[in-house]
PDB file of N, CA and C in Angstrom:
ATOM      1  N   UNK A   1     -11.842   1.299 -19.292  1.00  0.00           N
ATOM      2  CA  UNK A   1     -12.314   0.217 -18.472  1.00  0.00           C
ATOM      3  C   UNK A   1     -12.935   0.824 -17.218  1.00  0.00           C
ATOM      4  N   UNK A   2     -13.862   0.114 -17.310  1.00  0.00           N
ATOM      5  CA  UNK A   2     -14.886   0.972 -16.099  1.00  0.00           C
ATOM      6  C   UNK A   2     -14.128   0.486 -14.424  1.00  0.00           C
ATOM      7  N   UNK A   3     -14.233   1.914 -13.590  1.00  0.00           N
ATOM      8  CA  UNK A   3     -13.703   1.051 -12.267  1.00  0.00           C
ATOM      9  C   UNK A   3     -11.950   1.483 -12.082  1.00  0.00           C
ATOM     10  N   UNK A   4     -11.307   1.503 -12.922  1.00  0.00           N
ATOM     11  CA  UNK A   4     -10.064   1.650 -12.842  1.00  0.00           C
ATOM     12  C   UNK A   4      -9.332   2.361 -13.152  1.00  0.00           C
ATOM     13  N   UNK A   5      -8.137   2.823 -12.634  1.00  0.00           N
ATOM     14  CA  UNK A   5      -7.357   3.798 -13.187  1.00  0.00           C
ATOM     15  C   UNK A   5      -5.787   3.476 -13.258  1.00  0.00           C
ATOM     16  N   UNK A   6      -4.949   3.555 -14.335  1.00  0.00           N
ATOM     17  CA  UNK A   6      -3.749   3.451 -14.654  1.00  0.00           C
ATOM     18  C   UNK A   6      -2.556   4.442 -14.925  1.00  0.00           C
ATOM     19  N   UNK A   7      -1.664   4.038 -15.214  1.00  0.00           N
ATOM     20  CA  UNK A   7      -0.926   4.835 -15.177  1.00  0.00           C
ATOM     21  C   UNK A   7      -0.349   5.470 -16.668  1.00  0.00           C
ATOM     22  N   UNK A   8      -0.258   6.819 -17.010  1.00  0.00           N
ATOM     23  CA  UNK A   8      -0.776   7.241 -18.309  1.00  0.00           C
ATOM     24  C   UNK A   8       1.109   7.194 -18.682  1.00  0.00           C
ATOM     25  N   UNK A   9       1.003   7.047 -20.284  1.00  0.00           N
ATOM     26  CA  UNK A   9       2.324   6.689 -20.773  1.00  0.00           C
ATOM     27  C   UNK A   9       2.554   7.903 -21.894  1.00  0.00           C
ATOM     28  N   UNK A  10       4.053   7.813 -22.253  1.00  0.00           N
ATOM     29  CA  UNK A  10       4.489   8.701 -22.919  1.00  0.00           C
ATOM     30  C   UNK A  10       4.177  10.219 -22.910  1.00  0.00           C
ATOM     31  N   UNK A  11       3.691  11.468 -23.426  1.00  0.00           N
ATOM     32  CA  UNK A  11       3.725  12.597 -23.270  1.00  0.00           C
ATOM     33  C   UNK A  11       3.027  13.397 -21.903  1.00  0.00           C
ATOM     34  N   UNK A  12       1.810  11.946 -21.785  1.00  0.00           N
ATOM     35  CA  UNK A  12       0.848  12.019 -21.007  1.00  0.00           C
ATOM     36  C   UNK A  12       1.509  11.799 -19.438  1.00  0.00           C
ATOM     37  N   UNK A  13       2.413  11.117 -18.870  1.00  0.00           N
ATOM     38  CA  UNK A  13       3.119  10.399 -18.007  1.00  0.00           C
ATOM     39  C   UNK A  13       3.128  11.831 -17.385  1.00  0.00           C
ATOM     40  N   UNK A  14       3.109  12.149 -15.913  1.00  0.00           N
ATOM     41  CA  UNK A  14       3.788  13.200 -15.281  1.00  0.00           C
ATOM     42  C   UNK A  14       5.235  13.523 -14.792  1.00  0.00           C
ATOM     43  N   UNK A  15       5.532  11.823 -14.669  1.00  0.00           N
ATOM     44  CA  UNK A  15       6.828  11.580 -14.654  1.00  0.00           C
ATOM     45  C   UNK A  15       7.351   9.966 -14.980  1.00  0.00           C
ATOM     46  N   UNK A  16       8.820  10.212 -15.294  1.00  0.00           N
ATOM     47  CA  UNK A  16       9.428   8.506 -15.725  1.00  0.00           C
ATOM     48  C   UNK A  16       8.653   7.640 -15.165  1.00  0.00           C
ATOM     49  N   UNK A  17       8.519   7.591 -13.879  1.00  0.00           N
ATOM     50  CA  UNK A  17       8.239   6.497 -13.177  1.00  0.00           C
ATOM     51  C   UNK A  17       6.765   6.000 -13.549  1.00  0.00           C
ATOM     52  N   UNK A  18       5.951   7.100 -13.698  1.00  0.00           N
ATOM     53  CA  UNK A  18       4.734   6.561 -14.093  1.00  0.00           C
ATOM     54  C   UNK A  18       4.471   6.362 -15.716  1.00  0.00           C
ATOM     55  N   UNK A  19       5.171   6.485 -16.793  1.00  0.00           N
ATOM     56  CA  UNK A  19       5.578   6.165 -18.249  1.00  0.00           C
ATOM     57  C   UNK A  19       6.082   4.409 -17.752  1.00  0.00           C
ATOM     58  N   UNK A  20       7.030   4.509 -17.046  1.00  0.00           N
ATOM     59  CA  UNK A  20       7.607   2.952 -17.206  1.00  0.00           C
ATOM     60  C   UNK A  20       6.392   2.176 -16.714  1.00  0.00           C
ATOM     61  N   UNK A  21       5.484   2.338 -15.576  1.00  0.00           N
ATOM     62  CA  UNK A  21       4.280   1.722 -15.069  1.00  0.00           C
ATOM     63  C   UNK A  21       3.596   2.070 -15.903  1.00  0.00           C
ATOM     64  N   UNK A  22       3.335   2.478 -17.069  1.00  0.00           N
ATOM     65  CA  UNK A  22       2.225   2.670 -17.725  1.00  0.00           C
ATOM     66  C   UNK A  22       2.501   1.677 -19.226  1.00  0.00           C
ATOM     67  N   UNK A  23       3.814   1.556 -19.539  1.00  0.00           N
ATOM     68  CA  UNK A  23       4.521   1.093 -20.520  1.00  0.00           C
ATOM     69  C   UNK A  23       4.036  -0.685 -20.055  1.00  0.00           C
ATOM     70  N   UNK A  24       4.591  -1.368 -18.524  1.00  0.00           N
ATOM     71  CA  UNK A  24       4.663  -2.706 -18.157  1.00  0.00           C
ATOM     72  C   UNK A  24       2.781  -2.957 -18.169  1.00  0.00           C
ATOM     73  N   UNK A  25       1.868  -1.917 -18.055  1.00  0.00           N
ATOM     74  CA  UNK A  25       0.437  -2.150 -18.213  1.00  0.00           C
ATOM     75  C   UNK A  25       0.009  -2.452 -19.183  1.00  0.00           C
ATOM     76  N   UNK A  26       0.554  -1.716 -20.188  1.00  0.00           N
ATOM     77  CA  UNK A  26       0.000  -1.697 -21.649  1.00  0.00           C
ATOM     78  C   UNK A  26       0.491  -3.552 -22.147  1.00  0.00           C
ATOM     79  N   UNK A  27       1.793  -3.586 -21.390  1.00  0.00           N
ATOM     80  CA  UNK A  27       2.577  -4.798 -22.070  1.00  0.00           C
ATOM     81  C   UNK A  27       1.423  -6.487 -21.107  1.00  0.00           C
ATOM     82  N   UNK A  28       1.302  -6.000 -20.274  1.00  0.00           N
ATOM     83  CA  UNK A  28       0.341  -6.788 -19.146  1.00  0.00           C
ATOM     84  C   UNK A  28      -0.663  -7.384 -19.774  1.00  0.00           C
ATOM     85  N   UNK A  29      -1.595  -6.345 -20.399  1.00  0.00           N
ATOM     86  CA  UNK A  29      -2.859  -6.241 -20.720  1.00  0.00           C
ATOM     87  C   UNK A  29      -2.295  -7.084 -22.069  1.00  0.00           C
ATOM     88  N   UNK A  30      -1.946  -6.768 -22.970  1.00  0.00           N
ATOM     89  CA  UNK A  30      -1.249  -6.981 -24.405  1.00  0.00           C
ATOM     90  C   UNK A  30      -1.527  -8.574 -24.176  1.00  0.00           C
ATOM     91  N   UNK A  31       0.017  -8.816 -23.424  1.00  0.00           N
ATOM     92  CA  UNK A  31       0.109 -10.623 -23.374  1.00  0.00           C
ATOM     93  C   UNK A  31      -1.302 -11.429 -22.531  1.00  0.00           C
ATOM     94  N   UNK A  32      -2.161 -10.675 -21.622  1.00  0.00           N
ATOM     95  CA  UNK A  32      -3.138 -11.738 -21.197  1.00  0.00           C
ATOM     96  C   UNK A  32      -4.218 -11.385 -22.058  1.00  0.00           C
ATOM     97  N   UNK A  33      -4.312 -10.496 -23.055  1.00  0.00           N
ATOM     98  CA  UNK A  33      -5.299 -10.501 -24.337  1.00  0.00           C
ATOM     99  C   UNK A  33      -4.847 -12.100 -25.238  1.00  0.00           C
ATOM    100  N   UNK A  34      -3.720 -11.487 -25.175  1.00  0.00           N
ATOM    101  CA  UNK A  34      -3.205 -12.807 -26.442  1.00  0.00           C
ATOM    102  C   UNK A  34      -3.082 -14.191 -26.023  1.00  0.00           C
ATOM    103  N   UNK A  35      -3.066 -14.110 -24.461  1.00  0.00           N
ATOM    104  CA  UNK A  35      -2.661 -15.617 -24.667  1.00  0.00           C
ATOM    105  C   UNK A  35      -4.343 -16.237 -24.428  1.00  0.00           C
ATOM    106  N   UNK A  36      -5.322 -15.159 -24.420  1.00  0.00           N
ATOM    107  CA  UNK A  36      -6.910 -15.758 -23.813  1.00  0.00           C
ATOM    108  C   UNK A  36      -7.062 -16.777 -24.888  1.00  0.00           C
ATOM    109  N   UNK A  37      -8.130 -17.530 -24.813  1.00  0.00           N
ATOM    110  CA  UNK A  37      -8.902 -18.364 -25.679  1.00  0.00           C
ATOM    111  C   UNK A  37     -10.232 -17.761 -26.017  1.00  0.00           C
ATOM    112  N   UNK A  38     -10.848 -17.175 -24.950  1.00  0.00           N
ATOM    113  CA  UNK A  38     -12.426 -16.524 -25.347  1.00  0.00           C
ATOM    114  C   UNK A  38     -12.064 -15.021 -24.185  1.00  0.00           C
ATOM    115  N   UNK A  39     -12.249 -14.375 -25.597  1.00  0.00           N
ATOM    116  CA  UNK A  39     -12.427 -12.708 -25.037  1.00  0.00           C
ATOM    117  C   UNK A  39     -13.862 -12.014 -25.247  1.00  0.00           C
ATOM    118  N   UNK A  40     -14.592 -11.201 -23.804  1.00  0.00           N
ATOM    119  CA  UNK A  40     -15.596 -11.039 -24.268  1.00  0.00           C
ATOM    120  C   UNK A  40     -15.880  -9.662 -23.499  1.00  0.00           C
ATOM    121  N   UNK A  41     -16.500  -8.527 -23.646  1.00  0.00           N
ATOM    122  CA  UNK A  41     -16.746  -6.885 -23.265  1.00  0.00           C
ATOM    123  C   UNK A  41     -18.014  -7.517 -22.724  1.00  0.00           C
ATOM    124  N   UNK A  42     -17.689  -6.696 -21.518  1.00  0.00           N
ATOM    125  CA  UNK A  42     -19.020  -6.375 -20.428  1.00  0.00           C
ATOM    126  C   UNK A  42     -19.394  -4.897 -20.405  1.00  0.00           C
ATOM    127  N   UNK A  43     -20.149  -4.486 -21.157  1.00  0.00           N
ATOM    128  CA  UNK A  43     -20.437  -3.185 -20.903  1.00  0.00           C
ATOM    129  C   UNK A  43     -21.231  -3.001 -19.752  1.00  0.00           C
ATOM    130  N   UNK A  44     -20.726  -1.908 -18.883  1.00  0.00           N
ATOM    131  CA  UNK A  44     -20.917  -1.443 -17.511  1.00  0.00           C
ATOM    132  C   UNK A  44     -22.073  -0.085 -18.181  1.00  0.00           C
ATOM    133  N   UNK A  45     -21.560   1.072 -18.319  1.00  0.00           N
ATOM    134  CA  UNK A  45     -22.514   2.006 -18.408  1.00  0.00           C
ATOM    135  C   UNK A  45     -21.878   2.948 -19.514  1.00  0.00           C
ATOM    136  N   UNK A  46     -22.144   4.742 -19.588  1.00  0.00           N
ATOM    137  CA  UNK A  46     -21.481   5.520 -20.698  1.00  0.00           C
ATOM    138  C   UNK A  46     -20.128   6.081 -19.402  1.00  0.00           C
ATOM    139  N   UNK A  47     -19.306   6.761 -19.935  1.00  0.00           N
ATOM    140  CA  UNK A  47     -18.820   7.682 -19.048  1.00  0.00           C
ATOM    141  C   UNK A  47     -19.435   9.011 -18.700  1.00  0.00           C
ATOM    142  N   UNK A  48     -19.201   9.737 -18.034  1.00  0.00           N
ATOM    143  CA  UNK A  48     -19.355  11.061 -17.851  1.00  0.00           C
ATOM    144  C   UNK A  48     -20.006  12.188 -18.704  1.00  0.00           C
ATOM    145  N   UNK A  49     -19.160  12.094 -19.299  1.00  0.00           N
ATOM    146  CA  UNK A  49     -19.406  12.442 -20.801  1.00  0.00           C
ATOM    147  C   UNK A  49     -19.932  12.290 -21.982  1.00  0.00           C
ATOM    148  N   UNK A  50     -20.717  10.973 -21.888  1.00  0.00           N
ATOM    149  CA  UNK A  50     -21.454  10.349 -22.759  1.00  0.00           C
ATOM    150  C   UNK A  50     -20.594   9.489 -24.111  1.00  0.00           C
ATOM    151  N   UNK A  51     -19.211  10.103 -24.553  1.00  0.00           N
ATOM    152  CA  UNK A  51     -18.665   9.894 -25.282  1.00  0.00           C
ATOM    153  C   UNK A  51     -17.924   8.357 -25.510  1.00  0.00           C
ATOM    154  N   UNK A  52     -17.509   7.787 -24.043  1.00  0.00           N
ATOM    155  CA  UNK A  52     -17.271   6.298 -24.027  1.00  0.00           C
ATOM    156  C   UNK A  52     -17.803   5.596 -23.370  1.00  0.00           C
ATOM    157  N   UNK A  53     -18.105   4.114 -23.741  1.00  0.00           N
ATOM    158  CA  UNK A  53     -18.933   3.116 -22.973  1.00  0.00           C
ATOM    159  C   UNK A  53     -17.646   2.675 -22.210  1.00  0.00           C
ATOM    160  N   UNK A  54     -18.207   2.350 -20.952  1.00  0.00           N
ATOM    161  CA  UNK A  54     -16.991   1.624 -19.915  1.00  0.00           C
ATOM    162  C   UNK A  54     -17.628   0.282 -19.763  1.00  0.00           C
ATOM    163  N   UNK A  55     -16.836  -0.755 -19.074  1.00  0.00           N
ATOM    164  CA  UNK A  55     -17.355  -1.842 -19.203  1.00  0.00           C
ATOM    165  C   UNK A  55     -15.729  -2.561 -18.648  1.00  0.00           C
ATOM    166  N   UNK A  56     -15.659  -4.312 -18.553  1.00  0.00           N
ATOM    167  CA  UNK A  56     -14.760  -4.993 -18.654  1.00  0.00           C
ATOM    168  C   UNK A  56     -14.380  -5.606 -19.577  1.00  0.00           C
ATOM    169  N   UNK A  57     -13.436  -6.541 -19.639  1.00  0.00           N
ATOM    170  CA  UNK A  57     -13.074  -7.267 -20.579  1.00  0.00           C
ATOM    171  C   UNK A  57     -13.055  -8.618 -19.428  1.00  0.00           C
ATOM    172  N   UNK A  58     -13.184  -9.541 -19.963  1.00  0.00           N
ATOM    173  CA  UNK A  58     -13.861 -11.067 -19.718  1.00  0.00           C
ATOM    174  C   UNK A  58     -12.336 -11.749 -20.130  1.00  0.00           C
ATOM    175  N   UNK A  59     -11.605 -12.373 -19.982  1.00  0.00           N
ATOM    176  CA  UNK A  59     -10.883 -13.201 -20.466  1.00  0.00           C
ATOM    177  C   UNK A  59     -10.672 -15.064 -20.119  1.00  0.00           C
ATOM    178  N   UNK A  60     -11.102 -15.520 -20.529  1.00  0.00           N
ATOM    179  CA  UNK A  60     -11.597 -16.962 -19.992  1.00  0.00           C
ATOM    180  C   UNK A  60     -12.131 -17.023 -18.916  1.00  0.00           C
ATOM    181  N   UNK A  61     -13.042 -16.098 -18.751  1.00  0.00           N
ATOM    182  CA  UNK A  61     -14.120 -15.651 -17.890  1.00  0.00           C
ATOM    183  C   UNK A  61     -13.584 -14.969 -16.848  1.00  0.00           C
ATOM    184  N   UNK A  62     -12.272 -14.495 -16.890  1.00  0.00           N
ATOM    185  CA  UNK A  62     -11.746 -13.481 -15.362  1.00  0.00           C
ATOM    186  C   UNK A  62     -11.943 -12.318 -15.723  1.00  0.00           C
ATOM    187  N   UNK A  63     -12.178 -11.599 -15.049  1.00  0.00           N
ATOM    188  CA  UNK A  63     -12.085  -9.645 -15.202  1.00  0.00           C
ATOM    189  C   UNK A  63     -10.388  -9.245 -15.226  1.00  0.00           C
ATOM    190  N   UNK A  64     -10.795  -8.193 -16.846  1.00  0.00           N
ATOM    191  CA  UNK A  64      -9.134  -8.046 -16.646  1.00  0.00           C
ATOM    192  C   UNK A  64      -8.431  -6.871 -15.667  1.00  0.00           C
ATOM    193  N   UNK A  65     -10.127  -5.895 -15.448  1.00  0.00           N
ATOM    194  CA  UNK A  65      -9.937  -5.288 -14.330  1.00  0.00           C
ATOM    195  C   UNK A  65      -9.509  -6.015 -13.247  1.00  0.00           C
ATOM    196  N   UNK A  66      -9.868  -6.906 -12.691  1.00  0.00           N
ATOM    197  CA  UNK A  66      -9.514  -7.374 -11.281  1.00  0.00           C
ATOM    198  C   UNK A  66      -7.794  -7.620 -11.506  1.00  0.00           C
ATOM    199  N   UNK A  67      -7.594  -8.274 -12.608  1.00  0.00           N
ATOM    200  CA  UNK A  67      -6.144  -8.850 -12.929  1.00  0.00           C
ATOM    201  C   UNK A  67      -5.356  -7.519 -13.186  1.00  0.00           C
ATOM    202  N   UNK A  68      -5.673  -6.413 -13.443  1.00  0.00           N
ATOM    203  CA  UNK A  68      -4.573  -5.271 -13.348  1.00  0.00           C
ATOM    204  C   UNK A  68      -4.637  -4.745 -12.313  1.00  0.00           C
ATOM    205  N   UNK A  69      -5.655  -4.447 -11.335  1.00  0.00           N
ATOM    206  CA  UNK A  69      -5.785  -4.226  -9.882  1.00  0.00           C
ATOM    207  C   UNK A  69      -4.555  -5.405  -9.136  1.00  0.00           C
ATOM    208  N   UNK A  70      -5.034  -6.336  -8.976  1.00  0.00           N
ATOM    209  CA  UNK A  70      -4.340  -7.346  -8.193  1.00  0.00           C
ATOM    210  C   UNK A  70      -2.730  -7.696  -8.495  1.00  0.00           C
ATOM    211  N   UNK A  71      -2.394  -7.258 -10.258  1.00  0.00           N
ATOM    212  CA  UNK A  71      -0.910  -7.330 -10.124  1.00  0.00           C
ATOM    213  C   UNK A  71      -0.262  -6.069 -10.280  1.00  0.00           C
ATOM    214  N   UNK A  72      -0.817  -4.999  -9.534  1.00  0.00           N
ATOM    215  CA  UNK A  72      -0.466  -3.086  -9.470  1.00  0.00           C
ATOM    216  C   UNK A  72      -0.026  -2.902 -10.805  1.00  0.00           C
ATOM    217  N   UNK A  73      -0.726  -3.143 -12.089  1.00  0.00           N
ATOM    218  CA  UNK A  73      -1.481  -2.348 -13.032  1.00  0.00           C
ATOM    219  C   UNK A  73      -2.028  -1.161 -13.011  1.00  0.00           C
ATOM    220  N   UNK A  74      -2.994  -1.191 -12.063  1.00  0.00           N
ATOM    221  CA  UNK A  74      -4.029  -0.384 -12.354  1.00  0.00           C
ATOM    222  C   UNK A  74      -4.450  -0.116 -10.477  1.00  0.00           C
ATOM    223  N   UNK A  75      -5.599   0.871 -10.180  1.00  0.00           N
ATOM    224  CA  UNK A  75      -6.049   0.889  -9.007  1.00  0.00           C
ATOM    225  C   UNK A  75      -7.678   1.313  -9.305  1.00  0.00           C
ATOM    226  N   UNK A  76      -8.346   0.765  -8.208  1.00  0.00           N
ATOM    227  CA  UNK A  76     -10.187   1.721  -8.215  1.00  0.00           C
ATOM    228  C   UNK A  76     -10.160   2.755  -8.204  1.00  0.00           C
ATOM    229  N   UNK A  77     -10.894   3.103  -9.343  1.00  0.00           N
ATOM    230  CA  UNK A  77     -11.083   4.202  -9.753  1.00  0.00           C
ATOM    231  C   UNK A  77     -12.572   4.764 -10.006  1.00  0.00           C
ATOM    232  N   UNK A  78     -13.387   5.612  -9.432  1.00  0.00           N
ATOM    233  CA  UNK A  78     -14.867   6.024  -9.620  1.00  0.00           C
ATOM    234  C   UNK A  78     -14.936   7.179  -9.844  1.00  0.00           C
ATOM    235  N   UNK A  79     -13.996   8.472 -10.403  1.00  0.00           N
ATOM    236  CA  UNK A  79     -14.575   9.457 -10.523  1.00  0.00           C
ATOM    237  C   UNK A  79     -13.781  10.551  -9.717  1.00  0.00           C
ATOM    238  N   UNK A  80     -13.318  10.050  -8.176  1.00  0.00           N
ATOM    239  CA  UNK A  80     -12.621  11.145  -7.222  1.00  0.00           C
ATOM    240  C   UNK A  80     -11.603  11.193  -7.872  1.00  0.00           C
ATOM    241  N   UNK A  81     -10.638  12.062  -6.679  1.00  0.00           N
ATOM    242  CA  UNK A  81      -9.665  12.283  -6.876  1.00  0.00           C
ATOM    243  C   UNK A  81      -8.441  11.039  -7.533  1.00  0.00           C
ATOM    244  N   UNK A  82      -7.407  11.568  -8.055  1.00  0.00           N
ATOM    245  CA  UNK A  82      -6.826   9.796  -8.508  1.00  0.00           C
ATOM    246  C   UNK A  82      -4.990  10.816  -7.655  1.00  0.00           C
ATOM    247  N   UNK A  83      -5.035   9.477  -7.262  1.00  0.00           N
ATOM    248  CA  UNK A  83      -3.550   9.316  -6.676  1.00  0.00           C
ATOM    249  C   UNK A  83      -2.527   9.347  -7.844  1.00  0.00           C
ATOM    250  N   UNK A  84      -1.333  10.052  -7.253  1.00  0.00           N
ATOM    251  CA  UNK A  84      -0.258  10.545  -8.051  1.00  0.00           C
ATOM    252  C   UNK A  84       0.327   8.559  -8.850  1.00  0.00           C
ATOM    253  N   UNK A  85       0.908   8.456  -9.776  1.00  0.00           N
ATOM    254  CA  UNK A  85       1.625   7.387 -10.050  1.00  0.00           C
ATOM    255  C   UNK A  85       3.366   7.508  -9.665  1.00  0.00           C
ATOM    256  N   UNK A  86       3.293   9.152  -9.444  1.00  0.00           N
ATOM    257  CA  UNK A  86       4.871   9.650  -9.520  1.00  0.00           C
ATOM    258  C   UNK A  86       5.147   9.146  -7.885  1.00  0.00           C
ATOM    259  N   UNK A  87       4.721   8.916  -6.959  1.00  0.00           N
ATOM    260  CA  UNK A  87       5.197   9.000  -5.912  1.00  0.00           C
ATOM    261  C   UNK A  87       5.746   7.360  -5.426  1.00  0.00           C
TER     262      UNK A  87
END
Protein backbone atom coordinates (compact mmCIF):
# COMPACT_ATOMS: atom_id res chain seq x y z
CA UNK A 1 0.00 0.00 0.00
CA UNK A 2 1.41 3.05 -1.22
CA UNK A 3 2.23 5.80 1.58
CA UNK A 4 2.45 3.52 4.52
CA UNK A 5 4.29 1.51 6.68
CA UNK A 6 3.39 -1.32 9.23
CA UNK A 7 4.44 -3.36 11.44
CA UNK A 8 6.11 -6.66 10.04
CA UNK A 9 4.84 -10.08 11.68
CA UNK A 10 6.20 -13.36 12.54
CA UNK A 11 9.97 -14.17 11.55
CA UNK A 12 10.08 -10.78 10.05
CA UNK A 13 8.99 -8.87 13.51
CA UNK A 14 12.26 -7.44 15.24
CA UNK A 15 10.61 -7.93 18.29
CA UNK A 16 7.21 -9.36 20.23
CA UNK A 17 5.88 -6.18 20.42
CA UNK A 18 5.98 -5.39 16.89
CA UNK A 19 4.65 -9.27 15.75
CA UNK A 20 1.61 -8.59 18.16
CA UNK A 21 1.08 -4.96 16.23
CA UNK A 22 1.58 -6.52 13.15
CA UNK A 23 -0.71 -9.63 13.97
CA UNK A 24 -3.92 -6.82 15.33
CA UNK A 25 -3.10 -5.07 11.53
CA UNK A 26 -3.37 -7.93 9.55
CA UNK A 27 -6.65 -8.78 11.77
CA UNK A 28 -7.82 -4.81 11.20
CA UNK A 29 -7.41 -4.83 7.62
CA UNK A 30 -9.02 -8.58 7.38
CA UNK A 31 -12.44 -7.50 9.21
CA UNK A 32 -12.85 -3.90 7.37
CA UNK A 33 -12.17 -5.90 3.96
CA UNK A 34 -15.00 -8.16 4.94
CA UNK A 35 -17.40 -6.26 6.35
CA UNK A 36 -17.07 -3.56 2.98
CA UNK A 37 -19.88 -3.68 0.46
CA UNK A 38 -17.78 -2.20 -2.59
CA UNK A 39 -13.99 -2.77 -2.60
CA UNK A 40 -11.99 -1.03 -5.13
CA UNK A 41 -7.65 -0.55 -5.85
CA UNK A 42 -6.39 2.82 -6.59
CA UNK A 43 -3.29 2.35 -8.19
CA UNK A 44 -0.84 5.11 -7.13
CA UNK A 45 2.44 4.31 -9.10
CA UNK A 46 5.31 1.09 -9.37
CA UNK A 47 7.59 0.83 -6.34
CA UNK A 48 11.17 1.36 -6.39
CA UNK A 49 11.89 -1.47 -7.85
CA UNK A 50 9.57 -1.76 -10.48
CA UNK A 51 8.40 -5.11 -9.15
CA UNK A 52 5.07 -3.87 -7.19
CA UNK A 53 2.31 -1.50 -8.05
CA UNK A 54 1.38 0.58 -4.87
CA UNK A 55 -1.83 2.12 -4.73
CA UNK A 56 -4.95 2.10 -2.05
CA UNK A 57 -7.69 0.17 -1.35
CA UNK A 58 -11.16 2.11 -1.50
CA UNK A 59 -13.60 0.58 0.89
CA UNK A 60 -17.12 2.14 0.62
CA UNK A 61 -15.22 4.81 -0.71
CA UNK A 62 -12.73 5.44 2.47
CA UNK A 63 -8.93 4.89 2.09
CA UNK A 64 -7.88 1.94 3.99
CA UNK A 65 -4.64 3.70 4.23
CA UNK A 66 -6.05 6.60 6.09
CA UNK A 67 -8.07 3.96 8.38
CA UNK A 68 -4.77 2.10 9.44
CA UNK A 69 -2.93 5.41 9.91
CA UNK A 70 -5.71 6.90 12.09
CA UNK A 71 -6.34 3.67 14.25
CA UNK A 72 -2.09 3.09 14.78
CA UNK A 73 -2.06 0.32 12.21
CA UNK A 74 0.17 1.63 10.18
CA UNK A 75 2.25 5.16 9.88
CA UNK A 76 3.51 7.55 6.53
CA UNK A 77 5.66 6.08 4.94
CA UNK A 78 7.72 7.52 1.56
CA UNK A 79 10.85 5.85 1.27
CA UNK A 80 13.07 7.44 4.46
CA UNK A 81 14.06 6.14 7.19
CA UNK A 82 11.10 3.99 9.06
CA UNK A 83 10.80 4.18 12.83
CA UNK A 84 11.48 1.22 15.07
CA UNK A 85 7.85 -0.66 15.95
CA UNK A 86 9.96 -2.18 18.99
CA UNK A 87 10.07 0.92 20.96
Amino acid sequence: MYGVDTPEKGHRAQCPQENTKGLAATEFTKTTIANGKKIQVAIATWDKFGGRVLGDVLIDGKSLRVALIKNGYAREYYGLAKESWCN
